[in-house]
Protein backbone atom coordinates (compact mmCIF):
# COMPACT_ATOMS: atom_id res chain seq x y z
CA UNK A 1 0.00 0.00 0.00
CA UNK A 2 1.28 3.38 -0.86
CA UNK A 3 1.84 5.61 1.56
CA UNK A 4 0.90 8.40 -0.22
CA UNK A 5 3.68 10.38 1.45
CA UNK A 6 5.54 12.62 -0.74
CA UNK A 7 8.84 14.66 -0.84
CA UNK A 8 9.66 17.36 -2.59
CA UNK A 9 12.63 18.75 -4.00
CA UNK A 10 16.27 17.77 -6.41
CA UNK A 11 18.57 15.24 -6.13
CA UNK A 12 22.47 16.67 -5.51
CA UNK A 13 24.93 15.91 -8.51
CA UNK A 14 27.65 16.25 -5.66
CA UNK A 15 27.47 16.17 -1.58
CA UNK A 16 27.37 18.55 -0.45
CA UNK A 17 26.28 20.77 -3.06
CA UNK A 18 23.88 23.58 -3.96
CA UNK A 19 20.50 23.70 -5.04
CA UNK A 20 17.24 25.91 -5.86
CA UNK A 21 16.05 28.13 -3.56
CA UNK A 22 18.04 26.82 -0.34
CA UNK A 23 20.85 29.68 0.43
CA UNK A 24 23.55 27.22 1.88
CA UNK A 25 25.24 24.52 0.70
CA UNK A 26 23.01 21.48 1.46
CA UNK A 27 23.91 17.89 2.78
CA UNK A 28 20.72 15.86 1.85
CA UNK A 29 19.85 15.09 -1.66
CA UNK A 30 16.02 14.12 -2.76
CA UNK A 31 16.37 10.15 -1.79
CA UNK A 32 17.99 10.87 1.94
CA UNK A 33 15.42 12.93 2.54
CA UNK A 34 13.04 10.76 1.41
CA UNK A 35 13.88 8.07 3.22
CA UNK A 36 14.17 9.87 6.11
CA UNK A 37 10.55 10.56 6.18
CA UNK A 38 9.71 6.72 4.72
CA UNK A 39 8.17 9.05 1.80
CA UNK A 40 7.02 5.84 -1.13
CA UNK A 41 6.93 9.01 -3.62
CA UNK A 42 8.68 12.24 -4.99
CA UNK A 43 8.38 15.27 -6.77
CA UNK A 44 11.77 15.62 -8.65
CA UNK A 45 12.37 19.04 -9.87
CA UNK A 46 15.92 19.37 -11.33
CA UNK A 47 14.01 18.68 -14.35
CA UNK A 48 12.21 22.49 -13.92
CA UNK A 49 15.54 24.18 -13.76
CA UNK A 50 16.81 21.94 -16.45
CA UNK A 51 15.23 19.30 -18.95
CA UNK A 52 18.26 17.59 -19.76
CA UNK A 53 18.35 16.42 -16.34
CA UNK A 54 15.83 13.62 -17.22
CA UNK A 55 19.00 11.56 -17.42
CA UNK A 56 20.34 8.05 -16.15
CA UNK A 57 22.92 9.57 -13.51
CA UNK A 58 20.70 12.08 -11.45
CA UNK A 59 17.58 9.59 -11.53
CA UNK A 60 19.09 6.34 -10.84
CA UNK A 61 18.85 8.03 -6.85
CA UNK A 62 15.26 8.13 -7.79
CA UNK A 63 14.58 4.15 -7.86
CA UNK A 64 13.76 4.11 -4.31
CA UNK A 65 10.23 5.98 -5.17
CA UNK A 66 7.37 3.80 -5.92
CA UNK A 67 5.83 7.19 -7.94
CA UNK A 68 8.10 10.15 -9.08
CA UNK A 69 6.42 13.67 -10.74
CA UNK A 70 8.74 15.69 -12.86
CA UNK A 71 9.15 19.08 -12.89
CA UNK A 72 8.69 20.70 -16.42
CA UNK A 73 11.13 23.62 -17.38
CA UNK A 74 9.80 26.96 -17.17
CA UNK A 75 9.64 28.48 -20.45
CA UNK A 76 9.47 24.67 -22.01
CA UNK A 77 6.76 23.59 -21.08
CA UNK A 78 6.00 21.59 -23.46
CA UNK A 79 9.16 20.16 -25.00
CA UNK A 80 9.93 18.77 -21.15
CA UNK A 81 6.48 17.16 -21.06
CA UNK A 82 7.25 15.09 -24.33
CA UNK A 83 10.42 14.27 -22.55
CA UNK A 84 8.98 13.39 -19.43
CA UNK A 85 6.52 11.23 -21.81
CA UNK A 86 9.24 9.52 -23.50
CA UNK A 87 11.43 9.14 -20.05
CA UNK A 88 8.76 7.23 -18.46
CA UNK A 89 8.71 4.70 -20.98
CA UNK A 90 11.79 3.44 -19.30
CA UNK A 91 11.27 4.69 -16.03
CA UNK A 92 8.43 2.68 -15.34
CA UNK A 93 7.84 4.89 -11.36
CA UNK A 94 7.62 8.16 -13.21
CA UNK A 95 3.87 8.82 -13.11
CA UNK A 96 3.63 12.30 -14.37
CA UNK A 97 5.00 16.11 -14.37
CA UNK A 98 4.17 19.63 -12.29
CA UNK A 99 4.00 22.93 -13.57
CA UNK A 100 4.91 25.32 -10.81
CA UNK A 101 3.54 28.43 -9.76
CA UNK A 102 0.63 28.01 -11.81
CA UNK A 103 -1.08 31.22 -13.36
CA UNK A 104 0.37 32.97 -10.07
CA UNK A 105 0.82 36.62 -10.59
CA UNK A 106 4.63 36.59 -10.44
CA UNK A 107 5.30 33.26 -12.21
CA UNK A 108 6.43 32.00 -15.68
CA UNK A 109 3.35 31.03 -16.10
CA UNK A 110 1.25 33.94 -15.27
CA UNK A 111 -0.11 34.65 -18.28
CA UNK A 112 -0.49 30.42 -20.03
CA UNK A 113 -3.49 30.60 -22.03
CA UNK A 114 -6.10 27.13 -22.01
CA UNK A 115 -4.65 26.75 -25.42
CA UNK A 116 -0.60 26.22 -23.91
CA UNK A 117 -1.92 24.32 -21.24
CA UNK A 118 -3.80 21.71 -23.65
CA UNK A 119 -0.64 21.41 -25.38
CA UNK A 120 1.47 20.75 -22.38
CA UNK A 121 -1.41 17.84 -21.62
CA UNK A 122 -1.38 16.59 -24.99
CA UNK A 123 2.90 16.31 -25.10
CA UNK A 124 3.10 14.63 -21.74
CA UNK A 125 0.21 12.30 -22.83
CA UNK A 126 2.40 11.70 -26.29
CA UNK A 127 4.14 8.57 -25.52
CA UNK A 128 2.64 7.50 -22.22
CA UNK A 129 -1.31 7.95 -21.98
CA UNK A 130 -1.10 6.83 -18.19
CA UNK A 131 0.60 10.21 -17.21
CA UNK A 132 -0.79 12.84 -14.80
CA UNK A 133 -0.15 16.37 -15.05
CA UNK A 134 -0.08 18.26 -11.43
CA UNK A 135 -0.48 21.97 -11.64
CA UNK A 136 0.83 24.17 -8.13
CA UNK A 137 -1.95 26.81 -6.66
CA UNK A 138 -1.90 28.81 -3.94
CA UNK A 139 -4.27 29.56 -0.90
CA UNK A 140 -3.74 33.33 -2.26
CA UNK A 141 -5.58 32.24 -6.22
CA UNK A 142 -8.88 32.18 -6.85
CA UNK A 143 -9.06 28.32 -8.03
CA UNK A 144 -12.55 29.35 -9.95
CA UNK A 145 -10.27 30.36 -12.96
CA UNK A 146 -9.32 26.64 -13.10
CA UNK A 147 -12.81 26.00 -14.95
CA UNK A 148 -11.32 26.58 -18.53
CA UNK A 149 -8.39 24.54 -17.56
CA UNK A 150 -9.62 21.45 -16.01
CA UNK A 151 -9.91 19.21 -19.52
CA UNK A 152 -6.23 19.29 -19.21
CA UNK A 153 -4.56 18.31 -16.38
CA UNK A 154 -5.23 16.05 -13.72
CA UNK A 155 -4.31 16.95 -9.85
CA UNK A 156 -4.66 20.02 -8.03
CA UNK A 157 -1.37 20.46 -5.97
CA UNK A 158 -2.01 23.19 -3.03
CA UNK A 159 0.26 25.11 -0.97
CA UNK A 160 -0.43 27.88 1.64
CA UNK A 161 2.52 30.57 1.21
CA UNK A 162 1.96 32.65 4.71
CA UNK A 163 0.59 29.83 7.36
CA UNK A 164 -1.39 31.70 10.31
CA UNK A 165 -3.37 30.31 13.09
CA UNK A 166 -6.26 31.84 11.53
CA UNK A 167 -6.00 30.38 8.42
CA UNK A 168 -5.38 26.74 9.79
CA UNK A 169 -8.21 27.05 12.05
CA UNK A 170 -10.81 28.40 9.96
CA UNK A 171 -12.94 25.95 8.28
CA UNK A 172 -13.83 29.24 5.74
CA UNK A 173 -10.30 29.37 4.75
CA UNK A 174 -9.33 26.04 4.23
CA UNK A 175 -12.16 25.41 2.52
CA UNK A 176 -10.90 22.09 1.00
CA UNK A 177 -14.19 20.85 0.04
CA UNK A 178 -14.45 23.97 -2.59
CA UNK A 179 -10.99 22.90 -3.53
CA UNK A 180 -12.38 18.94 -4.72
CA UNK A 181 -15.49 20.64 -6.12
CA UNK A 182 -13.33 21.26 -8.91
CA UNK A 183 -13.49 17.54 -9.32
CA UNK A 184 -9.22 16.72 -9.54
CA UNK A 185 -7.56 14.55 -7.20
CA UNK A 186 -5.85 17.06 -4.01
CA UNK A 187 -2.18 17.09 -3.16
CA UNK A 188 -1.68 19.04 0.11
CA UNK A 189 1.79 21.00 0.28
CA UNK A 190 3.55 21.67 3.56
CA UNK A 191 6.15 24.33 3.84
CA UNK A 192 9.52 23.38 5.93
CA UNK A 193 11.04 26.77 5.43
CA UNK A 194 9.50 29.93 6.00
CA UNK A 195 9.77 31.18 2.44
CA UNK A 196 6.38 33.88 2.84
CA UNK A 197 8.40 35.54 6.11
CA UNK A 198 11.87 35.15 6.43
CA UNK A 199 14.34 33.58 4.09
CA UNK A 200 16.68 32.39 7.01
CA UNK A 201 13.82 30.69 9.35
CA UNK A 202 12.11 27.24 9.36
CA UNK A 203 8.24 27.74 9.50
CA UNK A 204 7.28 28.17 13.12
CA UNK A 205 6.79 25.00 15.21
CA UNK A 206 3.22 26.05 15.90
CA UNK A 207 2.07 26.34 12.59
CA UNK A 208 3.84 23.14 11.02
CA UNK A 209 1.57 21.30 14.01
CA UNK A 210 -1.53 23.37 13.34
CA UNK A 211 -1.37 22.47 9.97
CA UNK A 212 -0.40 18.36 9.97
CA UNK A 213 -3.56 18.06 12.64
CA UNK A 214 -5.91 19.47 9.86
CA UNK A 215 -3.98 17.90 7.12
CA UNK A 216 -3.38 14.32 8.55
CA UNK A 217 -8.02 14.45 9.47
CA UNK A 218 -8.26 15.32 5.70
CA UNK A 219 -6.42 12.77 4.64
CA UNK A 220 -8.16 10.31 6.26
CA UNK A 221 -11.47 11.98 5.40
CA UNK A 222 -10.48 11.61 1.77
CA UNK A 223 -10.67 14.72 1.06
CA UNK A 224 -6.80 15.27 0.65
CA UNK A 225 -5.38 12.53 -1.21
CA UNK A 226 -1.50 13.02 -0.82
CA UNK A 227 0.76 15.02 1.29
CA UNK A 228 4.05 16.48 0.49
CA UNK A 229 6.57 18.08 2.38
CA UNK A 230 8.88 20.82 0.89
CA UNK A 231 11.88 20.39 0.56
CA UNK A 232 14.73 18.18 1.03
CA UNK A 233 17.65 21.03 0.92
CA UNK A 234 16.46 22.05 4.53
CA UNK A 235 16.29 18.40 6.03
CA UNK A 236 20.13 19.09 7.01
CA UNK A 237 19.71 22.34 7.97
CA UNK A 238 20.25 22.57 12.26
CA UNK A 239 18.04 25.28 12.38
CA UNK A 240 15.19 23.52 10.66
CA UNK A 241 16.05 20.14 13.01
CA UNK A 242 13.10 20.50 15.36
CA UNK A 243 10.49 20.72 12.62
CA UNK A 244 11.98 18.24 10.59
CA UNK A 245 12.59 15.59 13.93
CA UNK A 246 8.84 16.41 15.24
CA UNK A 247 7.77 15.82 11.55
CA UNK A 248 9.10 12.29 11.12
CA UNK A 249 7.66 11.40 14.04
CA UNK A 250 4.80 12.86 13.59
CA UNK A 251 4.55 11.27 10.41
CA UNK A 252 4.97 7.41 12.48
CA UNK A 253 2.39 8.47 14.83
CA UNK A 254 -0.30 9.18 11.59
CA UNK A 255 1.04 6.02 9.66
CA UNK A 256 1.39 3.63 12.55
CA UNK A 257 -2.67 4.43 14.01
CA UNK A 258 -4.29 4.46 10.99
CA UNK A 259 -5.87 1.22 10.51
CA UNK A 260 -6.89 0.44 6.71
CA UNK A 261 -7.48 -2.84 5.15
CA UNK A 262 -7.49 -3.75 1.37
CA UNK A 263 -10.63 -4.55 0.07
């Protein structure tokens, strides 16, 4: 059974080594952190900043993963999603690519008409009919303006940028039920770095356990069907240890409680 755990983030050519959007050298490439957290699945995004890195080298780390989305290169949308097609004819765990950031205001996708997005859907679907395409939305969007879109891709992948106590507590702002009226499958995105506030800080204890209680109850609700943490440059990190400790054993608590038999 899949645990439908899911980690975030690029595997390290070299260790340690640098990667997007972590301001230190990092220790912890995509599969440590992965099976750190006993994640079964991956979202592996050195394919966003580069397509060519749909290679042998970087992804034999990813073999571990029972599922693995690719990230599609800004600006290329389309040309990675024929390569991610063609990839996973030979890389039987990749399931399907992400556009990030999508349609958000200050993204390279701002502006991608229904017309781009088909053709993304139609490249990745090219080679490999089986293949999902995730799309990234924030709390901040207005997911209505997903009704022109949703013929062409296939799971809504969610992320609150700025976690409050109001947010997490309000049943009128996570409004996840509005989210799945949209009718696509619901990845829930969890933050390990405070990237809304402050660059140099881990998000606050209080809000990374506000947020797994309501997360973990829609999960097993079924409302939420996956849960992914971001990202694996921090896992190292010793100012980020707390969260990332409490969240692995958070994450045994949830797993080890939860009772479900296969029908």
């Amino acid at each position: 059974m899949n645990n439908r755990l899911w980690v975030w983030g690029y595997v390290l050519q070299e260790v340690p080594g640098i990667m997007p959007f972590v301001n230190q050298e990092t220790y912890c490439s995509l599969e440590t952190a992965g099976t750190y957290l006993r994640a079964d699945n991956a979202v592996y995004m050195n394919s966003t900043s580069d397509a060519d890195s749909l290679n042998d080298a970087l992804f034999s780390h990813m073999t571990r993963f029972r599922q693995v989305v690719c990230g599609l290169q800004h600006g290329r949308y389309a040309e990675t999603a024929e390569a991610v097609s063609r990839f996973s004819l030979t890389h039987p765990n990749v399931i399907g690519a992400i556009i990030d950031d999508f349609r958000d205001s200050v993204g390279p996708s701002a502006n991608m008409s229904v017309a781009e997005l088909r053709e993304v859907h139609a490249a990745l679907k090219s080679r490999n009919p089986a293949l999902k395409l995730y799309l990234v939305r924030y709390s901040r969007q207005d997911q209505k303006e997903l009704i022109p879109y949703l013929d062409y891709f296939d799971v809504l992948n969610f992320w609150v940028w700025v976690s409050t106590d109001h947010y997490w507590r309000s049943l009128y702002h996570y409004d996840i039920e509005a989210i799945r009226s949209l009718g696509k499958p619901v990845m829930q995105g969890t933050f390990l770095h405070n990237y809304g506030e402050d660059w140099d800080q881990a998000i606050p204890m209080e809000m990374l356990q506000l947020q797994c209680a309501k997360i973990s109850a829609e999960i097993r609700s079924g409302t939420v069907d996956d849960w992914i943490i971001l990202q694996n440059g921090w896992f190292c990190r010793e100012n980020h240890r707390k969260q990332v400790q409490w969240l692995k054993d958070y994450m045994e608590w949830f797993r080890g409680t939860w009772t479900r038999r296969e029908e």
